[in-house]
Protein backbone atom coordinates (compact mmCIF):
# COMPACT_ATOMS: atom_id res chain seq x y z
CA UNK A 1 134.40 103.29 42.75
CA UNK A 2 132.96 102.52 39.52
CA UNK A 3 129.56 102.06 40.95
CA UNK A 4 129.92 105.65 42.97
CA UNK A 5 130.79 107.38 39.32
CA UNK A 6 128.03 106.32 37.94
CA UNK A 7 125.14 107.29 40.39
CA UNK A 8 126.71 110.92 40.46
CA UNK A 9 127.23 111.38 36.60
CA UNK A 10 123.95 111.60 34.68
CA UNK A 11 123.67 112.63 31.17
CA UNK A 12 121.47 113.01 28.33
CA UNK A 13 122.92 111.40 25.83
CA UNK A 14 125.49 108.14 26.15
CA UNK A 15 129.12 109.16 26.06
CA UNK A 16 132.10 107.07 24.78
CA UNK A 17 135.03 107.41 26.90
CA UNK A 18 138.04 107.68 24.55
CA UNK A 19 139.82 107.27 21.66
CA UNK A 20 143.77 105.88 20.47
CA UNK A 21 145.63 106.60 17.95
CA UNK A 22 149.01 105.35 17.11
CA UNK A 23 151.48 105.43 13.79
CA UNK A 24 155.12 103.87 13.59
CA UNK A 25 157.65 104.66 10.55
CA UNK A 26 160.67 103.30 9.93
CA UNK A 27 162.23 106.02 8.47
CA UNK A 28 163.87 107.05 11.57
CA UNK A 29 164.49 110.78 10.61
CA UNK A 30 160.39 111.27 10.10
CA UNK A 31 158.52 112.81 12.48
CA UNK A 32 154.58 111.39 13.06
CA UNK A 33 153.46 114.12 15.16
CA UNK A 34 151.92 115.58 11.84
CA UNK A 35 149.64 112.33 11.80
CA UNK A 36 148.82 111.93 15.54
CA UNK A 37 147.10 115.10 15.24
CA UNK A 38 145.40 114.06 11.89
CA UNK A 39 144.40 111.18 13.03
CA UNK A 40 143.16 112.44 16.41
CA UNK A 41 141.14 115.21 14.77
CA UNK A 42 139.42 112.27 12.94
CA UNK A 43 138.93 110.83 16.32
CA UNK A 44 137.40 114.01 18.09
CA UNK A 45 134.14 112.55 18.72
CA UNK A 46 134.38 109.85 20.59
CA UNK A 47 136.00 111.93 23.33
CA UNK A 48 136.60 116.35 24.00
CA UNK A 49 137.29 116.41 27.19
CA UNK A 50 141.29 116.53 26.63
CA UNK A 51 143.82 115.21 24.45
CA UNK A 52 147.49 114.31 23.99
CA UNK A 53 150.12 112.39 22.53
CA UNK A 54 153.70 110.88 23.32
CA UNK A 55 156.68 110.22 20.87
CA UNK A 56 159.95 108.53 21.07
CA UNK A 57 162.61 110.63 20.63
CA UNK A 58 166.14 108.63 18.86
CA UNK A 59 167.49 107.11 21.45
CA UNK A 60 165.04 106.05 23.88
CA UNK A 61 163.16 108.99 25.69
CA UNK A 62 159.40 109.42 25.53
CA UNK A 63 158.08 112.98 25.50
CA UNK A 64 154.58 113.15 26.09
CA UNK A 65 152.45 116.37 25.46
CA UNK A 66 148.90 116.37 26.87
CA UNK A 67 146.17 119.19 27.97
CA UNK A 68 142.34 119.63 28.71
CA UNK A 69 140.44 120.63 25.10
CA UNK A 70 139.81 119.96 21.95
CA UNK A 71 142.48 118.80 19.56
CA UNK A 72 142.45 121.82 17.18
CA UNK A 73 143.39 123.71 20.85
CA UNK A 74 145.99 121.59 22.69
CA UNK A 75 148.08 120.35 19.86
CA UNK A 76 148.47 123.79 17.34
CA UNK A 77 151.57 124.01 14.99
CA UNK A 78 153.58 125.62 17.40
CA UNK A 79 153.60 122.66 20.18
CA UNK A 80 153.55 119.80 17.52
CA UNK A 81 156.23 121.34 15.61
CA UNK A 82 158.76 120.60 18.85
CA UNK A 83 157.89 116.94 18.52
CA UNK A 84 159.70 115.01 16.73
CA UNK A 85 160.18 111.27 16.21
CA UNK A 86 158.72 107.93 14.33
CA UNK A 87 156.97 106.29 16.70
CA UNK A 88 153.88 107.73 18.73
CA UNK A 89 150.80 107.30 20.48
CA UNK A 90 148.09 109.45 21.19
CA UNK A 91 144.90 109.58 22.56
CA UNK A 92 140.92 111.99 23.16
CA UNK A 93 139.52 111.50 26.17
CA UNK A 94 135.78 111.90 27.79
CA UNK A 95 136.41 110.33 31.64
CA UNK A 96 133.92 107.85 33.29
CA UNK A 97 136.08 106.64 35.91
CA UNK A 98 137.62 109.44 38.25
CA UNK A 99 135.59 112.16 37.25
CA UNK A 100 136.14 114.16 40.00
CA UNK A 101 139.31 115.06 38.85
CA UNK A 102 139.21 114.72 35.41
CA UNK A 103 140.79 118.13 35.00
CA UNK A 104 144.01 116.96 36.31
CA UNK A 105 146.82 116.71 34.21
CA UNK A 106 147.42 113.18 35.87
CA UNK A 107 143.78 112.32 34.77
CA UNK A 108 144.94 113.25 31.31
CA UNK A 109 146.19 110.44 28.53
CA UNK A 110 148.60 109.18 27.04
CA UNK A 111 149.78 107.76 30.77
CA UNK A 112 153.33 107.98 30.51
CA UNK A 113 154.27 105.44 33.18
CA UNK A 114 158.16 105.90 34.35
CA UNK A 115 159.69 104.25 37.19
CA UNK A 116 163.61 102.96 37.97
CA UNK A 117 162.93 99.69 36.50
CA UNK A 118 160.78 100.75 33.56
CA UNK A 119 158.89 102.94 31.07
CA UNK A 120 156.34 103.16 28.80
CA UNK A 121 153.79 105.01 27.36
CA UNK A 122 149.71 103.90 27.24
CA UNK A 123 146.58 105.02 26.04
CA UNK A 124 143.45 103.18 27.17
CA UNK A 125 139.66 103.06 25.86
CA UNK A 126 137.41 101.08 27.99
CA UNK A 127 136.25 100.42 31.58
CA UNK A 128 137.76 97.63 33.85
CA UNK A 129 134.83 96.37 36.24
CA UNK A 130 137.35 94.45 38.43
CA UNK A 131 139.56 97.66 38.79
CA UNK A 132 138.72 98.38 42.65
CA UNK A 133 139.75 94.44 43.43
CA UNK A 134 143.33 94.95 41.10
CA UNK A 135 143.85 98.61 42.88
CA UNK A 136 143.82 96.70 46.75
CA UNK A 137 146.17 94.19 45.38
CA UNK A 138 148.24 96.71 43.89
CA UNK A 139 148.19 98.45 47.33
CA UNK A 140 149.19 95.58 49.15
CA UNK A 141 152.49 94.91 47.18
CA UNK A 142 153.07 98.61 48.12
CA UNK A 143 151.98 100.66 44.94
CA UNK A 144 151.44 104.03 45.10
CA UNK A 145 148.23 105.66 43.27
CA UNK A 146 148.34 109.35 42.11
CA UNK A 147 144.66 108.82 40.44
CA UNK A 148 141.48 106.79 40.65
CA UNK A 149 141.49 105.81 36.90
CA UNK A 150 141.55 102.48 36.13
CA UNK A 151 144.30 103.53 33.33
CA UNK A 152 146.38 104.07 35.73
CA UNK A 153 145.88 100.55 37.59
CA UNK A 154 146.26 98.66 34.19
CA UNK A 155 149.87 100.83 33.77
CA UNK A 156 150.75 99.65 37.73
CA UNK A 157 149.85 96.01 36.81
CA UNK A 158 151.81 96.04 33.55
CA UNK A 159 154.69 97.58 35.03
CA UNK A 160 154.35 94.60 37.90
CA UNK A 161 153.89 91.98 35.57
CA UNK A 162 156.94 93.19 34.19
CA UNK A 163 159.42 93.03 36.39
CA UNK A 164 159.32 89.07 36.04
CA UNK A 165 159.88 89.03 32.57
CA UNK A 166 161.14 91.35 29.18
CA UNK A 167 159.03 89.78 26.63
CA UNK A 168 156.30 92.52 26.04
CA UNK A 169 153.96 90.04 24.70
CA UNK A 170 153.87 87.59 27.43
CA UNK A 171 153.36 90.68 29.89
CA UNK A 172 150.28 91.82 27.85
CA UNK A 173 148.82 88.42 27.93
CA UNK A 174 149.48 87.87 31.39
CA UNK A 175 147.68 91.28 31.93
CA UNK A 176 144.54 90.29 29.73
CA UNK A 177 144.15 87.80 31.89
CA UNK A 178 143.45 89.46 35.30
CA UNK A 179 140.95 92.26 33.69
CA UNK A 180 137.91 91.97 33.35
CA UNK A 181 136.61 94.44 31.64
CA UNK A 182 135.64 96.16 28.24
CA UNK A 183 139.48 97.28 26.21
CA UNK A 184 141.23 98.74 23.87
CA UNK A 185 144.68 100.10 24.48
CA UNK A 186 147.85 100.50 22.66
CA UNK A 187 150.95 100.50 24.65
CA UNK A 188 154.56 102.23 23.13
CA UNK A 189 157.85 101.24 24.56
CA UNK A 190 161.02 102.79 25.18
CA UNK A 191 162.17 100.51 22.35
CA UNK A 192 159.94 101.99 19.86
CA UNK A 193 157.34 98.75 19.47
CA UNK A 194 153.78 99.73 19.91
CA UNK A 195 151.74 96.60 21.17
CA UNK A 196 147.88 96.94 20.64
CA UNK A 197 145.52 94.99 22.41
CA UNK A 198 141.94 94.40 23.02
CA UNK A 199 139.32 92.37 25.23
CA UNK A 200 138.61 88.73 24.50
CA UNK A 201 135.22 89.83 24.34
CA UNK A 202 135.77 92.86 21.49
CA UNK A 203 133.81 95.31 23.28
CA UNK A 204 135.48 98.32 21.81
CA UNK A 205 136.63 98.52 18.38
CA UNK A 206 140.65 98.56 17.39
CA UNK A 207 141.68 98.13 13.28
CA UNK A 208 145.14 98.68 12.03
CA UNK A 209 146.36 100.17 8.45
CA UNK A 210 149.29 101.09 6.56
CA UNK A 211 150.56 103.27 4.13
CA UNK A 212 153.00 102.40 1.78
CA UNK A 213 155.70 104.50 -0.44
CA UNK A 214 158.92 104.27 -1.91
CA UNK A 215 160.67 106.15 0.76
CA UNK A 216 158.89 104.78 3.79
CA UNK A 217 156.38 102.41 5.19
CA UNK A 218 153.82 103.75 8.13
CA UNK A 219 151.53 101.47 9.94
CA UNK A 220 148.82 103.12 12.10
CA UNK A 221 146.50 101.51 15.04
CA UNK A 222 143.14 103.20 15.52
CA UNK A 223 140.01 103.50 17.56
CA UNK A 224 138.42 103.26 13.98
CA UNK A 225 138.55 102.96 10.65
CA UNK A 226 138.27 106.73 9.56
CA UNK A 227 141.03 108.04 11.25
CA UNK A 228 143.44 106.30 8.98
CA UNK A 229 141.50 107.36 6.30
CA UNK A 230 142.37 110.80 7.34
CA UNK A 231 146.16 110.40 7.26
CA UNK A 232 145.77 108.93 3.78
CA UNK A 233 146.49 104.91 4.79
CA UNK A 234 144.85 101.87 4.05
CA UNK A 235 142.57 99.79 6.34
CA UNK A 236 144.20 96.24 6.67
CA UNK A 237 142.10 94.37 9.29
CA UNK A 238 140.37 95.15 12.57
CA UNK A 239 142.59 93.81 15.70
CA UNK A 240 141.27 90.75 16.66
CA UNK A 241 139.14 90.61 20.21
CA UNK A 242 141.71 88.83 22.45
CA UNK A 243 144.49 89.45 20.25
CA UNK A 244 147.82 91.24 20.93
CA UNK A 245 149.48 92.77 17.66
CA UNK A 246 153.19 94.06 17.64
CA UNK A 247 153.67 96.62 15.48
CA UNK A 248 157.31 97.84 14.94
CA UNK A 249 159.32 99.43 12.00
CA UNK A 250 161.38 96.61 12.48
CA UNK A 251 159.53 93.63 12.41
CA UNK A 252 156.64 95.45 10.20
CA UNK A 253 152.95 94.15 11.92
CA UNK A 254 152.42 90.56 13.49
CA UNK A 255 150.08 89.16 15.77
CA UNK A 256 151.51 87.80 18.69
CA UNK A 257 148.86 85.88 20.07
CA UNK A 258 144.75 85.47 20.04
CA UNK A 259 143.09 84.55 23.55
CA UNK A 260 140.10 83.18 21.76
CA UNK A 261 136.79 83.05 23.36
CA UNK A 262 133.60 81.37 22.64
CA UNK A 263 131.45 84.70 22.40
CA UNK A 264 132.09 88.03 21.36
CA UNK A 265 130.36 91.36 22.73
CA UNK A 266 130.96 94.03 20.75
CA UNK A 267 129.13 97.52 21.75
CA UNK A 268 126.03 98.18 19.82
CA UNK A 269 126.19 101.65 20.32
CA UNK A 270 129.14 101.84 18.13
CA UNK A 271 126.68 101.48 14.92
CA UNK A 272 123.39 103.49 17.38
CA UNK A 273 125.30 106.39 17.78
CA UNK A 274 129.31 106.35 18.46
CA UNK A 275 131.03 105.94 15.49
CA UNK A 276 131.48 108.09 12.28
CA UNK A 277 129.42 107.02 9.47
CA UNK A 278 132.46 106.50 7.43
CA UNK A 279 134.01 104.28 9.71
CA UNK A 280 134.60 100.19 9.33
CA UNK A 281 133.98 98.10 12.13
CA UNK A 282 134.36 94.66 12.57
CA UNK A 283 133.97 94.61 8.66
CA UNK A 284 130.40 96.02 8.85
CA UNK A 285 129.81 99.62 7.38
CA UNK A 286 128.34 101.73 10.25
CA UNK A 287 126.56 104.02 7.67
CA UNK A 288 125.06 100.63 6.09
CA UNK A 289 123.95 99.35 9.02
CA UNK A 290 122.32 103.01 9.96
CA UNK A 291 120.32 103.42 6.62
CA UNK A 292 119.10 99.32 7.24
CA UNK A 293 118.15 100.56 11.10
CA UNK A 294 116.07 103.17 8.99
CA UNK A 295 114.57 100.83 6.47
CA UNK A 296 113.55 98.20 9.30
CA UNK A 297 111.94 100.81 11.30
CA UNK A 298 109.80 101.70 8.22
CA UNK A 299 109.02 98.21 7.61
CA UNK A 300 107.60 98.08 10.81
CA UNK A 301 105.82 101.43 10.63
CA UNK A 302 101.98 101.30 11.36
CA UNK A 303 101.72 104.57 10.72
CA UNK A 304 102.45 104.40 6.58
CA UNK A 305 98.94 102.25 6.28
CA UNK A 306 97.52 105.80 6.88
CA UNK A 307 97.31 107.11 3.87
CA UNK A 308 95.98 110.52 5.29
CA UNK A 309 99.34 110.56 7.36
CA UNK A 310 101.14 109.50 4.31
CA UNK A 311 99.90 112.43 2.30
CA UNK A 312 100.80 114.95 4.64
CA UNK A 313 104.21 113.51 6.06
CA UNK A 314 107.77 114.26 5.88
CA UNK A 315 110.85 112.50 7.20
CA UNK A 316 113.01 114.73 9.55
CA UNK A 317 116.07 113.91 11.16
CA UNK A 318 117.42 114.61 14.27
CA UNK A 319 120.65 116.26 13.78
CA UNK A 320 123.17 114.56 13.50
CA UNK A 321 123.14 111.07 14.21
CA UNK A 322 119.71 110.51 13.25
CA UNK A 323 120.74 111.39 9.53
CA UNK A 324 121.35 107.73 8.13
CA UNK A 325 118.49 106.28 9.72
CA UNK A 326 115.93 109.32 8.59
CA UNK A 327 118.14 108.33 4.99
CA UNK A 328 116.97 104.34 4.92
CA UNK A 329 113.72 105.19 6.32
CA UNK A 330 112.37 106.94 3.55
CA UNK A 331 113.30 105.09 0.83
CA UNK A 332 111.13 102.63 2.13
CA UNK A 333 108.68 104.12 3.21
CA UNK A 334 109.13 106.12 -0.29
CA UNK A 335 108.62 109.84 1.39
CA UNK A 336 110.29 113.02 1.68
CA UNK A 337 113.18 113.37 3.35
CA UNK A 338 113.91 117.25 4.60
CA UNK A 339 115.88 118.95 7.10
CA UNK A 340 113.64 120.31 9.27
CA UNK A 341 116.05 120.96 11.93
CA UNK A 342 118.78 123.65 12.07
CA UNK A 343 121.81 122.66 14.39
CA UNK A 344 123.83 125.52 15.34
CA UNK A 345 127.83 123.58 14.88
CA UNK A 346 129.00 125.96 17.49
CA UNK A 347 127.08 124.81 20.43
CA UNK A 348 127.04 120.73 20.24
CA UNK A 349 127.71 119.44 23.89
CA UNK A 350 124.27 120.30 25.43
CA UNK A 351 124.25 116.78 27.58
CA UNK A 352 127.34 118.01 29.27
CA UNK A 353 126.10 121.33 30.82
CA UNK A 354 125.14 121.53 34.38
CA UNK A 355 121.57 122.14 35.82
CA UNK A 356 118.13 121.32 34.19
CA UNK A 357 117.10 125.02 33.26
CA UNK A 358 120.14 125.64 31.29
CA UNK A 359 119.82 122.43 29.72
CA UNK A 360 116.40 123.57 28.32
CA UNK A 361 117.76 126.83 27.11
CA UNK A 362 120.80 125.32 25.33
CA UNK A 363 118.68 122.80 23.24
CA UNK A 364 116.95 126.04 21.62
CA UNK A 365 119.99 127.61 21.64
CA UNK A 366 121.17 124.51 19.18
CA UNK A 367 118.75 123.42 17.35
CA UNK A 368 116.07 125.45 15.63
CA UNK A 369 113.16 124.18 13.17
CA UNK A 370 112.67 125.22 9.84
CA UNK A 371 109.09 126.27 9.92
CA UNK A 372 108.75 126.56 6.11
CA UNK A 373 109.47 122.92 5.39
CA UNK A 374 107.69 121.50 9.29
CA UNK A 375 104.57 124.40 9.38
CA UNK A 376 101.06 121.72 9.06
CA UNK A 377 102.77 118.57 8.44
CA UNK A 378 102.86 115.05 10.40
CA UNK A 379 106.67 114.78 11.32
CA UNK A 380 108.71 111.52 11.22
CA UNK A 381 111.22 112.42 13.59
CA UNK A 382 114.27 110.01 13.94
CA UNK A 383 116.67 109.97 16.18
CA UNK A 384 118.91 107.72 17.60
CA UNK A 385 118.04 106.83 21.21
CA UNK A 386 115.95 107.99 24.12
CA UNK A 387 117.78 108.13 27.51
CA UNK A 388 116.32 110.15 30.31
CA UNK A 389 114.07 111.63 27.67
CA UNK A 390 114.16 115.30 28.81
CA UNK A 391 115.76 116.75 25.34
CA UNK A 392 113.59 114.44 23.52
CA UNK A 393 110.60 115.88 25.26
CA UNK A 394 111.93 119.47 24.49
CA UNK A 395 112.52 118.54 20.92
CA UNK A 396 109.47 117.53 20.61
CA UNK A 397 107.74 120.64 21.99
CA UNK A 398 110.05 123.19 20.29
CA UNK A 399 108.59 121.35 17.03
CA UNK A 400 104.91 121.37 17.94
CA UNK A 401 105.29 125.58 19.43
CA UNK A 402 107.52 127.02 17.34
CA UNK A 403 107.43 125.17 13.97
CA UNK A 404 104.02 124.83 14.21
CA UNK A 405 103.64 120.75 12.98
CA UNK A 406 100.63 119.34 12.95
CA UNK A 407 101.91 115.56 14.32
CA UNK A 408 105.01 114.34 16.00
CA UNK A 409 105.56 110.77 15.10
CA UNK A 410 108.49 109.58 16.90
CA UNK A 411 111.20 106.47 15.66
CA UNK A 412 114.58 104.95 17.36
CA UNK A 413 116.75 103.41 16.04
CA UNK A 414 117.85 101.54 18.94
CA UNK A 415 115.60 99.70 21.41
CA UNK A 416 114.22 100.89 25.25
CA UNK A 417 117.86 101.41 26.89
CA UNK A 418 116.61 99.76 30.46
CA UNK A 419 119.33 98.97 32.07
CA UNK A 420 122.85 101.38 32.71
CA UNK A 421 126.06 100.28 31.29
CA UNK A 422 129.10 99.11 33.29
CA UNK A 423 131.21 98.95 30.16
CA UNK A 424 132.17 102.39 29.53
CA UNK A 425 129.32 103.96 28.05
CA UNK A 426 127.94 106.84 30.84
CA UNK A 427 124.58 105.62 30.83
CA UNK A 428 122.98 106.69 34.61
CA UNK A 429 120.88 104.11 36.77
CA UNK A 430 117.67 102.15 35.73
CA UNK A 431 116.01 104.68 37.80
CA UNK A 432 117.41 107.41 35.90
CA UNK A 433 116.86 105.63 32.69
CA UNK A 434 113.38 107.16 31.01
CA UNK A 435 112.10 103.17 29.83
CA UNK A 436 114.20 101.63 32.96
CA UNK A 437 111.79 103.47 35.33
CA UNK A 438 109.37 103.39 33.70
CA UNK A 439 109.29 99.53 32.45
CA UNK A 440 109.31 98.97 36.45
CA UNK A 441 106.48 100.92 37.11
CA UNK A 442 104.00 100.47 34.18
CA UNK A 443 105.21 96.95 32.96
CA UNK A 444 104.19 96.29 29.39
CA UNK A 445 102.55 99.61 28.66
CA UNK A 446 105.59 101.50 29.62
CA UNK A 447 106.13 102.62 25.77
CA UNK A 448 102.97 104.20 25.76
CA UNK A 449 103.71 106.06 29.08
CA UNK A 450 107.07 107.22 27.46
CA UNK A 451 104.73 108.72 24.61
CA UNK A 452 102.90 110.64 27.17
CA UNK A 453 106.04 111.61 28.82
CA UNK A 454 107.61 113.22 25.89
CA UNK A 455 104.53 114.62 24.44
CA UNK A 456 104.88 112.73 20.58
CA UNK A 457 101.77 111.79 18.92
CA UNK A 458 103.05 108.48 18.45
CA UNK A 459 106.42 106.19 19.18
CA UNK A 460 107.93 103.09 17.97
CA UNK A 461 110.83 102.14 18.82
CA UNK A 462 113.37 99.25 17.20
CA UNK A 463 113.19 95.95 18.45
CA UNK A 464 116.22 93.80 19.07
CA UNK A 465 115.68 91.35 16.55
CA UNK A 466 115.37 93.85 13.93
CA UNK A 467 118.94 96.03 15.17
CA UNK A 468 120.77 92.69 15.30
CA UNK A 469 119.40 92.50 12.08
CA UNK A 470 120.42 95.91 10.31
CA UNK A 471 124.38 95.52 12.28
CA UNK A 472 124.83 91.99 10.10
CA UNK A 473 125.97 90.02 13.49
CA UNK A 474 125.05 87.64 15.49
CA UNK A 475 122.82 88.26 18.77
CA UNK A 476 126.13 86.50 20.27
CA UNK A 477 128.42 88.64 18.75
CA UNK A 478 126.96 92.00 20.44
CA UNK A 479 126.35 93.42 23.96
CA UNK A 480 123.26 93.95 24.27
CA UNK A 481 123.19 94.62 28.09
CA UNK A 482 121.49 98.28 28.15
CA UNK A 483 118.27 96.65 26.10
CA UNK A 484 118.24 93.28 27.83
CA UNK A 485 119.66 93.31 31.04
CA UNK A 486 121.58 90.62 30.64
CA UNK A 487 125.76 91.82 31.51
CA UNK A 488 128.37 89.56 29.79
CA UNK A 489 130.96 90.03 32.48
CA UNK A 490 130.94 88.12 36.01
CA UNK A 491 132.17 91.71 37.68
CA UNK A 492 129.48 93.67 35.79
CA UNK A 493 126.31 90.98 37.25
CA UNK A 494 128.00 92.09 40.71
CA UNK A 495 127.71 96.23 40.49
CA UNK A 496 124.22 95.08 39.10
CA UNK A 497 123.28 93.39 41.98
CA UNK A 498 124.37 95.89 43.82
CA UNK A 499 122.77 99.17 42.10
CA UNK A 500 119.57 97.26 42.56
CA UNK A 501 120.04 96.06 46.23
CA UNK A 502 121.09 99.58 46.57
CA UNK A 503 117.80 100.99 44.83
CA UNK A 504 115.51 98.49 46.93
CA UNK A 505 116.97 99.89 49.82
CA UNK A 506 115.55 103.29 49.49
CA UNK A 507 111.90 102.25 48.46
């Protein structure tokens, strides 16, 4: 299933696929629906396809409140004002699995999972690769499926799990160990705990913060870092990969237990492209590690030995991710930095829309250069990756017709993506991956081919070493599947054997 998904989506740019959110107070007459949304909004890129949160009402009952949009849109004053309670969850969603219906209010999260024996309430970032085999056992003990999420097979296999047992924690471990996958969820119980977990691997970021006063104490559980910056708290930690932390206005926040493994694999795209600048992860600043991403690609520059080219250039970023890196690149490189790229705020999902003509007219449509700062020069143009290489190519051309530069000189600040992600990010098939396809067919001069492709002057890309580098981790610490091919999951090598036996097939 997850395999199908990802031959039939295709997009320009990667896509995250969620975010969570989650605050507990013991002061039970507070409400937190106030900071579910401000923490959400804080949240809002990393997924705008819908959002939603649940609360626990005194006494027991979880409400849950959840629609297709943005945040600003589904959860106005006049819906959060009817929610009231101190413990909550909530979460932003962009789907990878069950796409088909993503529109479906069953699609949409928090999963509020109910049944005679139990409830609970779950929101879910990641992708499990073993979800088909988990779904047919499921089915066998007589489940019944009302989506094709693998949030919703997780929430069957908890609810299993728990029918042998009442101690949440041994549950969640128990769970951890039959996915295999890339995780971060945060599960709220009837009882008002919220457990938060995430893979032994620490694929997806999770941190955890607090805020303090004389009247109350609030502890909050986040995709990342700037999201409890937003509802005024105080990072504490990030949530260990493998560990379980209990977080209750009881018992205040504990770690239950670490599964510990030798490795860790945390996304690089988190510090490429996913996160907010002003977010912490695994104790590395994402806007640091975006201005040294800038700085190493300078370093590396053959370009700035030209000092015709260095005369006449200017650093431009693409808007807005490419900010940072244009940032570190020229202060070493010691040129200009300008904006020579308008981005129109109101039209900012152009990867999303349907059909390759209206593609091309919604990049002009949302980005337009600034011919009195571009007009004769030799552009640096930075940006953060190249996928399938068809906006880059129109970026490039919409700098060359209509702002007039004299040079396009083209820098990522990520590596060739070659190979697509089983891990949650949407990247599309090697074959629809620009430098997948074209590695395969022009072996080590694909790079230069690429150039061609896309119509820049010239093209450098980062190289592995160097982003390892500019994160501040070691290559062991990171997935670096999409660059190298190599998948740290045993279900992942499988779908990749299997997208390329599939691929082979139709030469």
């Amino acid at each position: 299933m997850l395999f199908k998904m990802k031959i039939k989506k295709m997009r320009e740019k990667p896509r995250e696929n969620c975010a969570i959110f989650g605050v507990t107070c013991n002061d039970l007459g507070y409400s937190v629906s106030k900071l579910l949304y401000q923490g959400l909004i804080a949240l809002q890129h990393r997924g705008q396809e819908s959002t939603g949160i649940s609360l626990l009402k005194t006494g027991g009952k979880i409400y849950t409140y959840k629609r297709n949009g943005l945040v600003s849109k589904v959860l106005e004053n006049p819906i959060i004002s009817q929610f009231w309670g101190n413990v909550g969850i909530g979460h932003n969603r962009y789907a990878t699995t069950g796409a088909v219906g993503y529109k479906s209010m069953d699609y949409i999260q928090p999963f509020h999972f109910k049944t005679n024996e139990i409830e609970f309430s779950m929101a879910f970032n990641g992708t499990i690769a073993n979800f088909d085999e988990i779904k047919k056992n499921m089915d066998d003990m007589g489940r019944v499926f009302i989506t094709d999420t693998d949030t919703e097979v997780i929430a069957q296999l908890i609810g299993s799990i728990a029918l042998g047992t009442e101690d949440w924690p041994e549950v969640l471990k128990l769970t951890s160990r039959l996915l295999d996958g890339s995780y971060s969820l945060i599960l709220m119980t009837d009882e008002g705990d919220i457990y938060a977990m995430r893979d032994p691997l620490g694929f997806k970021p999770l941190c955890i913060g607090e805020l303090k006063s004389d009247k109350r104490n609030l502890y909050f559980v986040s995709s990342e870092s700037c999201a409890i910056d937003a509802v005024g708290g105080i990072l504490l930690r990030d949530v260990e990969p493998g560990e379980i932390l209990h977080l209750s206005h009881q018992k205040d926040i504990h770690s239950e237990l670490v599964i510990k493994s030798p490795k860790t694999a945390l996304c690089q795209f988190e510090f490429i492209y996913f996160a907010r600048p002003d977010s912490i992860i695994d104790g590395v600043s994402v806007a640091q590690a975006r201005l040294r991403l800038g700085s190493l690609l300078a370093k590396n520059d053959p370009i700035l030995k030209n000092p015709e080219i260095r005369e006449n250039a200017v650093v431009v970023p693409v808007p807005d991710s490419g900010r940072s890196v244009a940032v570190g690149y020229a202060k070493e490189a010691k040129l200009p930095y300008v904006e020579g790229l308008m981005k129109n705020r109101y039209i900012w999902r152009t990867f999303i829309i349907p059909g390759q003509a209206r593609r091309k007219a919604a990049v002009k449509e949302k980005l337009n250069p600034i011919k009195s700062v571009i007009q004769g020069r030799d552009i640096i143009l930075l940006d953060d990756s190249i996928v399938r290489g068809t906006t880059t190519q129109q970026l490039v051309s919409l700098l060359k017709n209509r702002g007039e530069a004299k040079n396009i000189h083209l820098r990522i600040s990520c590596p060739p993506i070659v190979s697509p992600c089983y891990m949650g990010i949407d990247f599309p098939t090697k074959e629809e991956l620009i430098a997948g396809r074209f590695q395969k067919l022009y072996n080590e001069n694909y790079i230069e081919e690429i150039r061609k492709k896309i119509g820049a002057d010239t093209l450098l890309y980062q190289n592995v070493e160097d982003l390892v580098m500019a994160i501040g981790k070691e290559e062991n610490q990171l997935c670096l599947a999409c660059l190298t091919g190599n998948y740290p999951l045993k279900s992942v090598e499988k779908l990749a054997e299997m997208e390329q036996s599939i691929v082979q097939s139709r030469v």
